[in-house]
N, C-alpha and C. Protein backbone atom coordinates (compact mmCIF):
# COMPACT_ATOMS: atom_id res chain seq x y z
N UNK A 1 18.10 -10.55 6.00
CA UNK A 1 17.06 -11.15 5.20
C UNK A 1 15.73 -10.42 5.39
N UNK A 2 15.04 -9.88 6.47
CA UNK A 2 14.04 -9.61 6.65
C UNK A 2 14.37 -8.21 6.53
N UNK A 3 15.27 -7.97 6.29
CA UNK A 3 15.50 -5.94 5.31
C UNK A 3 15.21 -5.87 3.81
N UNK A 4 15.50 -7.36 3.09
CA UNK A 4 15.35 -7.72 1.94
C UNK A 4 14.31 -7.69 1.67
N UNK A 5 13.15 -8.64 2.37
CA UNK A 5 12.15 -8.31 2.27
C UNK A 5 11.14 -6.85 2.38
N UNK A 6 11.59 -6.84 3.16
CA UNK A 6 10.76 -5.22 3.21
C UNK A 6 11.30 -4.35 2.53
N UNK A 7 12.32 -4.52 2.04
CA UNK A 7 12.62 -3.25 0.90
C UNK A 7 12.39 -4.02 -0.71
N UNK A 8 11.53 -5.49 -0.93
CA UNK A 8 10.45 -5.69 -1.63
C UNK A 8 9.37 -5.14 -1.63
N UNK A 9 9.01 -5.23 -0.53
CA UNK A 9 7.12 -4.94 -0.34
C UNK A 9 7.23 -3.43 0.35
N UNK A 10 7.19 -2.34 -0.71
CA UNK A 10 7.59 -0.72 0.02
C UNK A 10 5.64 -0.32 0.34
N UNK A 11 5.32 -1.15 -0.31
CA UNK A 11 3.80 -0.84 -0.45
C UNK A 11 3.07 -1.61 1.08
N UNK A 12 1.60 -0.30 1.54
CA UNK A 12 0.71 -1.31 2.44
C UNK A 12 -0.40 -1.28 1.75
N UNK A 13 -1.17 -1.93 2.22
CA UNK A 13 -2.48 -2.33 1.88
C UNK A 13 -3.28 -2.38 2.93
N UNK A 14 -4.44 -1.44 3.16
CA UNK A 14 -5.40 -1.84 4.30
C UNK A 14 -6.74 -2.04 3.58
N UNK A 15 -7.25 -3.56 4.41
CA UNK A 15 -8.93 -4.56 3.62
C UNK A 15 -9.48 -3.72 4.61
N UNK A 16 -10.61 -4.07 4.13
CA UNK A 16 -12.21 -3.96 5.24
C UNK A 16 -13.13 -4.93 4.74
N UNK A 17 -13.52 -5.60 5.36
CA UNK A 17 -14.35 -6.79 5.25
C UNK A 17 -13.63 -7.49 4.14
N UNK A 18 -12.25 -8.29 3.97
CA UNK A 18 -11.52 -8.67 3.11
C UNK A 18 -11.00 -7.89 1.46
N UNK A 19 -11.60 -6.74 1.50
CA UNK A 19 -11.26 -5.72 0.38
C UNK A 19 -10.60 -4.94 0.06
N UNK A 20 -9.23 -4.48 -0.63
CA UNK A 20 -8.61 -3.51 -0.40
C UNK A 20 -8.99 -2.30 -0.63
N UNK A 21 -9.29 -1.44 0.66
CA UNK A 21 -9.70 -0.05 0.57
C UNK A 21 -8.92 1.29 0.15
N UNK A 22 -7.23 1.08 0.94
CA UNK A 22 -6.44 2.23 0.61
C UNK A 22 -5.13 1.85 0.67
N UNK A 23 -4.28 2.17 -0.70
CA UNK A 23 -2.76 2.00 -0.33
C UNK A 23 -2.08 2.85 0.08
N UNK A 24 -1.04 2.72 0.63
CA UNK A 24 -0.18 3.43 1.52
C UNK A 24 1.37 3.37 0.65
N UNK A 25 1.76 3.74 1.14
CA UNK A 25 3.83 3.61 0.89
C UNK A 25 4.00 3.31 2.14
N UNK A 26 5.04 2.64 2.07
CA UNK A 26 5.73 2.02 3.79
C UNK A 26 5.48 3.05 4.93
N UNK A 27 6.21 4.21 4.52
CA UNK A 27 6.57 5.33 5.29
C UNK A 27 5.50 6.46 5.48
N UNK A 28 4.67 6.29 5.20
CA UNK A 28 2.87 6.97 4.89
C UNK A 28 2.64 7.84 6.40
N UNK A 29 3.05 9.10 6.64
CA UNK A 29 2.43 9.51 8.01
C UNK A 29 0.80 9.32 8.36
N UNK A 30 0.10 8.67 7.42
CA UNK A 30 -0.97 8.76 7.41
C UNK A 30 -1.96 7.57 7.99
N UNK A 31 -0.46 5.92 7.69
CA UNK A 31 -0.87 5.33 8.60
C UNK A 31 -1.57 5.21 10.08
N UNK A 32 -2.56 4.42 10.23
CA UNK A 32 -2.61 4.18 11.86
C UNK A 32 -1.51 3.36 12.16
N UNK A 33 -0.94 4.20 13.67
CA UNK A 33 -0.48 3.32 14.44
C UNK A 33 -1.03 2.11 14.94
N UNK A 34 -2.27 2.05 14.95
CA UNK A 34 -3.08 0.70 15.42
C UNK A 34 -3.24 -0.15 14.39
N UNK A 35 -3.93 0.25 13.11
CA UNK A 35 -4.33 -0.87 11.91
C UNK A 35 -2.63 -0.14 10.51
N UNK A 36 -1.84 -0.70 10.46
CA UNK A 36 -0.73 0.16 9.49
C UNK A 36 -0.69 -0.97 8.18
N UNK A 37 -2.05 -1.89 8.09
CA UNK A 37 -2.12 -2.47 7.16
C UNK A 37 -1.39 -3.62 6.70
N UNK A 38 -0.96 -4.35 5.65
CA UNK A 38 0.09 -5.43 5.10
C UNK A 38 0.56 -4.76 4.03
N UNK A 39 2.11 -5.27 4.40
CA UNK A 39 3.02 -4.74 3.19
C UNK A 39 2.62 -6.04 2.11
N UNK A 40 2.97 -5.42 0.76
CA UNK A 40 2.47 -5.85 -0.20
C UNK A 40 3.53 -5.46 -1.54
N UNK A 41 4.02 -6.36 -2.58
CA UNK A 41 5.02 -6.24 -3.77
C UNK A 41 4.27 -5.41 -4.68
N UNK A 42 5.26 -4.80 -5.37
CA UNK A 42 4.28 -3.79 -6.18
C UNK A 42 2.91 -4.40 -7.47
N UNK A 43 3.21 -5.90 -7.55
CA UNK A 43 2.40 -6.16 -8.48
C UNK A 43 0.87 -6.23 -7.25
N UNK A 44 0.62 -6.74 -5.96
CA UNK A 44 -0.69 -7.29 -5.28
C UNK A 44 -0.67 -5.22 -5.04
N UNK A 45 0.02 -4.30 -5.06
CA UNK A 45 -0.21 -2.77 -5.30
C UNK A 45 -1.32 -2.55 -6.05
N UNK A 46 -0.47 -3.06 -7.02
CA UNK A 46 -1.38 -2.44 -8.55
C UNK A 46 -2.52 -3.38 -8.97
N UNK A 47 -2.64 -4.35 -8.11
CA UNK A 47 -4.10 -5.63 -7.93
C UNK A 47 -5.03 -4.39 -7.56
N UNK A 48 -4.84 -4.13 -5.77
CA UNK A 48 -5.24 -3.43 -5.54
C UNK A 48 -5.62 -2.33 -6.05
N UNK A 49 -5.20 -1.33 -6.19
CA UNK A 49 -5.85 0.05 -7.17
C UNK A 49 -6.83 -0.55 -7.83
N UNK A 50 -6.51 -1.86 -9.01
CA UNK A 50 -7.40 -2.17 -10.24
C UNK A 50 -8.51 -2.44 -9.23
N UNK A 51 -8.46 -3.36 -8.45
CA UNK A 51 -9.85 -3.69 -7.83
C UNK A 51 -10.32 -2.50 -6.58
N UNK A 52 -10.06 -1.49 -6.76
CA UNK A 52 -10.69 -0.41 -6.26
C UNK A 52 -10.39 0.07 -5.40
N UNK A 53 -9.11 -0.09 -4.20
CA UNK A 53 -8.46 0.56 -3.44
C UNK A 53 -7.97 1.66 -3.87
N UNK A 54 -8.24 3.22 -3.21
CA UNK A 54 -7.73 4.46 -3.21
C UNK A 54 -6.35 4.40 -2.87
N UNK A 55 -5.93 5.36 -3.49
CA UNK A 55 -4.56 5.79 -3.52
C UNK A 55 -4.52 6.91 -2.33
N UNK A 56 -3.49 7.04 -0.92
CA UNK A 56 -3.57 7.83 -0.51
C UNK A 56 -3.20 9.10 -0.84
N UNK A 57 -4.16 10.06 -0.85
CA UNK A 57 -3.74 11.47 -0.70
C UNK A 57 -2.42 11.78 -0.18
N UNK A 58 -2.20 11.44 0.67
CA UNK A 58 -0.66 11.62 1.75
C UNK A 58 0.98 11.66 0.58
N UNK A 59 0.70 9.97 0.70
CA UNK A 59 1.52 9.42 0.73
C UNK A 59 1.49 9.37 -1.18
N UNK A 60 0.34 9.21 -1.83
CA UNK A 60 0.52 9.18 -3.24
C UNK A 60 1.21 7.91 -3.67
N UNK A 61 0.88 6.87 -3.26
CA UNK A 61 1.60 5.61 -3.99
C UNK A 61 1.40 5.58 -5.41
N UNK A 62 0.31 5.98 -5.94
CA UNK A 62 0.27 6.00 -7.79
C UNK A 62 1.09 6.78 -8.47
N UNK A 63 1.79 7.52 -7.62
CA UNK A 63 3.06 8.25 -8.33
C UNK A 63 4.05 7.35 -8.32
N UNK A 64 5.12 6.82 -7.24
CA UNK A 64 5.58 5.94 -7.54
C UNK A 64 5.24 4.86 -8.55
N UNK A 65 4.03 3.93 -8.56
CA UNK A 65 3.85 3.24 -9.05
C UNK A 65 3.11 3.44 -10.94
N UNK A 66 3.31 4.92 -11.21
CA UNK A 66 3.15 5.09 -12.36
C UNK A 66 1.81 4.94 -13.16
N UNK A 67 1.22 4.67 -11.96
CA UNK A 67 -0.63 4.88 -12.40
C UNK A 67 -1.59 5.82 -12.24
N UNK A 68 -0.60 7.39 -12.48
CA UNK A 68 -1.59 8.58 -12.39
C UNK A 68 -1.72 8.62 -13.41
């Protein structure tokens, strides 16, 4: 069950002061090991981007998610 889930939510999300700043893909080498963010379904993804979270350079989640 909890594989199910996470192979829902492939996406992270890291806030700063409650805001989403940058998405990630699960597997993102770019993560911190310390802050690696909340996984997130691709629709609170694409919340994010709209409300102004960067797409990582790295990892490129807007390719997957079809919003380049």
């Amino acid at each position: 069950m909890i594989a199910q889930r996470a192979a829902e939510r492939p996406w992270r999300i890291h806030h700063e002061d409650g805001r989403p700043i940058r998405l990630h893909t699960m597997g993102c080498f770019l993560i911190s090991r310390h802050d690696d963010g909340h996984a997130c379904t691709q629709q609170q993804a694409l919340d994010a981007l709209a409300h102004g979270a960067e797409s990582c350079p790295g990892c490129r989640p807007d390719g997957e998610l079809d919003t380049q």
